[in-house]
Protein backbone atom coordinates (compact mmCIF):
# COMPACT_ATOMS: atom_id res chain seq x y z
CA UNK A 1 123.20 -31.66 87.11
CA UNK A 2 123.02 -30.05 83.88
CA UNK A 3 125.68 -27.59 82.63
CA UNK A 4 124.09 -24.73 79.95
CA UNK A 5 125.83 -22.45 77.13
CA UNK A 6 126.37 -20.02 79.85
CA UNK A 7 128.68 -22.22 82.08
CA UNK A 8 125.90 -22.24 84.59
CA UNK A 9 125.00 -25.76 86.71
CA UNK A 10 121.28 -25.94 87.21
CA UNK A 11 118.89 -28.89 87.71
CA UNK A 12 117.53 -30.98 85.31
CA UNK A 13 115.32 -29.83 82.86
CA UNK A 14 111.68 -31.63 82.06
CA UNK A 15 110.09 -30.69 78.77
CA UNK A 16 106.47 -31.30 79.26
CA UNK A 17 102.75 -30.37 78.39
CA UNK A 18 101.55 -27.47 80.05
CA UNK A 19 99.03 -27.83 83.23
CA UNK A 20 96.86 -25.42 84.56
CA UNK A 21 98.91 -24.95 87.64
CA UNK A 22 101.99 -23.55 85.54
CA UNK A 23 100.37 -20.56 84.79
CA UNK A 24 102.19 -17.82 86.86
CA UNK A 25 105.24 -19.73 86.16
CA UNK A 26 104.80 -18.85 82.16
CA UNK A 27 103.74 -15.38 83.21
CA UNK A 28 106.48 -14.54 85.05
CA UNK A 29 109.31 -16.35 82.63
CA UNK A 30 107.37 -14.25 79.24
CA UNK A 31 108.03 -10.82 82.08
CA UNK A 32 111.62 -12.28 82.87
CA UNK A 33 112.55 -12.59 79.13
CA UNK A 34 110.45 -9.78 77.88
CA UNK A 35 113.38 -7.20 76.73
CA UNK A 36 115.64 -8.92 74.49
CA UNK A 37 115.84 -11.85 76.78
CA UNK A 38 115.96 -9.64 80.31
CA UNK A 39 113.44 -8.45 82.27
CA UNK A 40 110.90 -6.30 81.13
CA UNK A 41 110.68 -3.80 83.78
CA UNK A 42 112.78 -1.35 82.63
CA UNK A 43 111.13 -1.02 79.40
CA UNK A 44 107.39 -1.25 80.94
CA UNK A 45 106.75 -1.86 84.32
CA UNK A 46 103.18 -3.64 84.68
CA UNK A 47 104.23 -7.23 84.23
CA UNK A 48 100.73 -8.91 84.93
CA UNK A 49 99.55 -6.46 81.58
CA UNK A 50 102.62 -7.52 79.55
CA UNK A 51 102.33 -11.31 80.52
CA UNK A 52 98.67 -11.45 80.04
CA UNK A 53 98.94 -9.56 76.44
CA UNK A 54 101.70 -12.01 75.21
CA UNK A 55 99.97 -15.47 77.24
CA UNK A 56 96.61 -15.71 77.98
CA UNK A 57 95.17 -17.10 74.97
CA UNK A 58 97.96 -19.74 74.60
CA UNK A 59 97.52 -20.51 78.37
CA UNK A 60 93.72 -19.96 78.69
CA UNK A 61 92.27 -20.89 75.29
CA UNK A 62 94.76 -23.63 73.56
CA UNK A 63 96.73 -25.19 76.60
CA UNK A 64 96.92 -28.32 74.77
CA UNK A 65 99.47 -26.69 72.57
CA UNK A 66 101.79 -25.29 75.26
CA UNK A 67 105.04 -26.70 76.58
CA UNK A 68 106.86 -26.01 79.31
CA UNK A 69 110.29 -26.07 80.79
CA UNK A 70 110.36 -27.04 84.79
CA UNK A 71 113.59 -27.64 86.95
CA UNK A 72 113.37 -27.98 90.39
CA UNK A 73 109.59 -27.96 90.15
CA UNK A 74 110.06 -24.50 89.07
CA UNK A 75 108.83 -23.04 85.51
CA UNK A 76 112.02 -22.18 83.80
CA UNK A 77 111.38 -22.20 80.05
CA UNK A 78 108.09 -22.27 77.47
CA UNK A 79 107.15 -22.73 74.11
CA UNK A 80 103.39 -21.57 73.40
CA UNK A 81 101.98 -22.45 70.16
CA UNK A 82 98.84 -22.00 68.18
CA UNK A 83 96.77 -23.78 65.63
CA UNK A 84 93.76 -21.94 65.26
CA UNK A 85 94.58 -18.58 64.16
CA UNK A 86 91.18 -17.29 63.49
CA UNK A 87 90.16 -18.46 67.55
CA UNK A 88 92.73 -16.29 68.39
CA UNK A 89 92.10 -13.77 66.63
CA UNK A 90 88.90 -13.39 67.74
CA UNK A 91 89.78 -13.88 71.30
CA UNK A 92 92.33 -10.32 70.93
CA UNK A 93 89.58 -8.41 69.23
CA UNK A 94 88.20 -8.28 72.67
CA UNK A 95 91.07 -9.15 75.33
CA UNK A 96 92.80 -6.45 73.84
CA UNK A 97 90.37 -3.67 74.70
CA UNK A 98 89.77 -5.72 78.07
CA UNK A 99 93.11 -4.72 78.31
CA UNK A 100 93.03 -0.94 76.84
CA UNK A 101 90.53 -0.53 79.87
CA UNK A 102 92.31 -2.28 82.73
CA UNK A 103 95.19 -0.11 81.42
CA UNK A 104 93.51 3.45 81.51
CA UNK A 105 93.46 4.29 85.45
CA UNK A 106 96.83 2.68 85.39
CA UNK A 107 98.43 4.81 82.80
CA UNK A 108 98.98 8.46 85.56
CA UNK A 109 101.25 5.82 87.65
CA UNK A 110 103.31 4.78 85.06
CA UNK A 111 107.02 6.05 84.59
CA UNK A 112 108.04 7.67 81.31
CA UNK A 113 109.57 4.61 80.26
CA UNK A 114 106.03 2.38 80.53
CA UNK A 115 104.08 5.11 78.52
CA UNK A 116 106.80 5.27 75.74
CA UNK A 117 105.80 1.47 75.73
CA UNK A 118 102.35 2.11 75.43
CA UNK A 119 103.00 5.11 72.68
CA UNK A 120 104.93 2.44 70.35
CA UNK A 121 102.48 -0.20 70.79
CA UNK A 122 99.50 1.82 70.25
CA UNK A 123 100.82 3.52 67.10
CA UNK A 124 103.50 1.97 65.90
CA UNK A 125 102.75 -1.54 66.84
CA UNK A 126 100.50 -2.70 63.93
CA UNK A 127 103.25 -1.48 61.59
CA UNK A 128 106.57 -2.62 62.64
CA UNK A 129 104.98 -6.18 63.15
CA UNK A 130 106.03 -8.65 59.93
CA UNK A 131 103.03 -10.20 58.51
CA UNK A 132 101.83 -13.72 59.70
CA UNK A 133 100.85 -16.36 57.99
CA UNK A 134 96.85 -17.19 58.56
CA UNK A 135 95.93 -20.67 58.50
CA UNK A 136 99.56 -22.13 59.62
CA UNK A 137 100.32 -22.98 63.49
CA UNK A 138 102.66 -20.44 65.04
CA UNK A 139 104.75 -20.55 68.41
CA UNK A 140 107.03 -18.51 70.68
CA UNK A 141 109.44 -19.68 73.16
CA UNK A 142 111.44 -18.13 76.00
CA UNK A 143 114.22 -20.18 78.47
CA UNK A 144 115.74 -17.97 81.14
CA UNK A 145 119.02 -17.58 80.75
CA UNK A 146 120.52 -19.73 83.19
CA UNK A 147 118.80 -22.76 81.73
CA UNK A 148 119.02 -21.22 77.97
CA UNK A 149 121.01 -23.47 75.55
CA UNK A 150 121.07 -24.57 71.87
CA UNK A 151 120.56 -28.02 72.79
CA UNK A 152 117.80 -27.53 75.50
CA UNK A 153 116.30 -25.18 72.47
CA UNK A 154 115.80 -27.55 70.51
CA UNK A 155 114.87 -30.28 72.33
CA UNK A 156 111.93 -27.71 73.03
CA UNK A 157 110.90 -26.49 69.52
CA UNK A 158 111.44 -30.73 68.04
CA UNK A 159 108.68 -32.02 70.82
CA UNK A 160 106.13 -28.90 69.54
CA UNK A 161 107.15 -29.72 65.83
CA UNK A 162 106.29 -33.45 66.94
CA UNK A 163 103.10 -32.50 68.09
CA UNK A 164 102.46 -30.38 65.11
CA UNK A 165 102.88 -33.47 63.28
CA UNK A 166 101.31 -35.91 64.93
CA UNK A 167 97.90 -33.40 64.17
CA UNK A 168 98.38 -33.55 60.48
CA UNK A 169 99.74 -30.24 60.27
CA UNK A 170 101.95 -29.48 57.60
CA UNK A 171 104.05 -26.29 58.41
CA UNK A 172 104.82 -23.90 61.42
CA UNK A 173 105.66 -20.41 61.32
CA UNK A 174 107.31 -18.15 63.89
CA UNK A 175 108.21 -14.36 64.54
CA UNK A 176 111.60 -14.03 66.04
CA UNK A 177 113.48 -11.19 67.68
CA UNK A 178 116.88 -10.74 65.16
CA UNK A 179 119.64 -7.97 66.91
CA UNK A 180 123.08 -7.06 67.16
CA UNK A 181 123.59 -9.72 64.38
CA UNK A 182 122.02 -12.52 66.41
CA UNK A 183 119.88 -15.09 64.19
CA UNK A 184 120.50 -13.98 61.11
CA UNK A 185 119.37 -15.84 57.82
CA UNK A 186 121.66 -18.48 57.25
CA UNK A 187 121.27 -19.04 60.92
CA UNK A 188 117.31 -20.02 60.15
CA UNK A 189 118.36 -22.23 57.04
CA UNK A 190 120.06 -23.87 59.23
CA UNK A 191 117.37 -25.36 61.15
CA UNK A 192 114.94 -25.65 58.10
CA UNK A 193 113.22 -22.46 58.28
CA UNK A 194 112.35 -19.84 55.69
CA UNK A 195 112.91 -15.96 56.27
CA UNK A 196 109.48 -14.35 54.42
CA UNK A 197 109.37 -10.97 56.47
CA UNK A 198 111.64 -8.92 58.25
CA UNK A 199 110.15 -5.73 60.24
CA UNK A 200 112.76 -3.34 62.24
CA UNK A 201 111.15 -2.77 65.54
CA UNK A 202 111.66 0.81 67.17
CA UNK A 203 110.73 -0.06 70.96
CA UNK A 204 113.50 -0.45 72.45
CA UNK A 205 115.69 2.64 70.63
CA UNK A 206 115.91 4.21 73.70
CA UNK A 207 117.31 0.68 75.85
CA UNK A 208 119.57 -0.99 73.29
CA UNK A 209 122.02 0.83 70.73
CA UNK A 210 122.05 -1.66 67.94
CA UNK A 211 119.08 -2.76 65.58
CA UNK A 212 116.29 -5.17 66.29
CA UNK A 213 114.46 -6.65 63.52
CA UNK A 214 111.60 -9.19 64.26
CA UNK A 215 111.21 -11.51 61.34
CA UNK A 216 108.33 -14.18 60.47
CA UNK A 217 110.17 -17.80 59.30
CA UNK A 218 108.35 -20.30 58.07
CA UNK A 219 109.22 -24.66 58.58
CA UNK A 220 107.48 -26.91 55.97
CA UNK A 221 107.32 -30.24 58.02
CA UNK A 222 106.40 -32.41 55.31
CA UNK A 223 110.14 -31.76 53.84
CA UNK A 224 111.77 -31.66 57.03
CA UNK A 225 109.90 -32.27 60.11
CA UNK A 226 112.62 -31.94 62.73
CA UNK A 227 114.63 -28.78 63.80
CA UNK A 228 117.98 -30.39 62.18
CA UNK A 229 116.58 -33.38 60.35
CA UNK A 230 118.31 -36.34 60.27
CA UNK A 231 121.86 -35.35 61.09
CA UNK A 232 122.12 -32.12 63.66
CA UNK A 233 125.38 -30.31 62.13
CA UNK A 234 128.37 -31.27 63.45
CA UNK A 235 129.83 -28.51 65.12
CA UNK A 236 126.45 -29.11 67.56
């Protein structure tokens, strides 16, 4: 058995490619993790919108750049990554009104708390999102907290930084959620990556007292092509 950050003993982890047939698993752990690392149902209740607007491409359209986190033959963890940025931005301009319309004779149902969701993302979205980085493979990665550890962590982000390099690519950037003085810079130095943007996000004012910032860090692999590098600090 394993033993995570939390204290918790759960089974042993796989790291592996992602298959067709995890699919809902990925879905649900992206709804699971959705607020801040908890479930996203109080913040917007229609987890099959939320999941598909944060997954599908990765799962649907570049599988072969998905991982996945499986104990007990159940999804647990993911990393989704992308290296064709203009593929998927094409594939939003139209899921994303898919989506609009699936949404619409949905929207009477809701409870306040979904359509504050919806007023944030629709207005406010665009703007309290850093910028990205065109042209550079991106990821985003979620563990459920029982199975959520530094070392499982990076276990997961050094196999998609492996794969990154084993297809010539050359850096990797990601947008990560920053609050109640979690992550901060030196934190990202740390594990070789660069701050270049840092948005505070409004969404969840109403859920979470402190502030939430989501930067964009960027990881040049041809310097350092490993989370820690050679020699993981020591206090790891």
């Amino acid at each position: 058995m394993d033993t995570t950050a939390e204290g918790k003993e759960t089974a042993p982890v796989a790291i592996r490619p992602y298959r067709a047939s995890d699919r809902e698993g990925v879905r649900r752990v992206c709804a699971d993790t959705g607020f801040l690392g908890s479930p996203i149902d109080q913040v917007f209740e229609d987890r099959e919108l939320f999941a598909d607007y944060l997954t599908s491409y990765y799962t649907d359209r570049e599988p072969e750049s998905t991982l996945v986190c499986e104990a007990g033959g159940t999804i647990v963890g993911y990393l989704t990554g992308c290296r064709n940025s203009r593929a998927k931005s094409r594939y939003h301009a139209i899921h994303n009104v898919q989506l609009f319309l699936r949404m619409l004779p949905r929207y009477p149902f809701y409870r306040p708390a979904s359509r504050r969701y919806l007023h944030w993302l629709l207005w406010n979205g665009r703007r309290e999102s850093p910028r990205s980085l065109p042209g550079i493979p991106h990821f985003h990665f979620n563990i459920l907290a029982p199975w959520r550890s530094v070392t499982r962590t990076r276990e997961l982000v050094d196999a998609f930084l492996g794969y990154l390099v084993q297809k010539g690519e050359k850096a990797v950037y990601g947008q990560i959620v920053v609050f109640d003085r979690r992550r901060g810079e030196k934190m990202f130095e740390r594990y070789g990556f660069r701050v270049v943007d840092r948005v505070a996000v409004t969404k969840y004012a109403d859920r979470f007292p402190g502030s939430v910032y989501l930067c964009t860090v960027v990881k040049d692999l041809e310097a350092n092509p490993r989370l820690y590098g050679a020699h993981p600090p020591a206090h790891e």
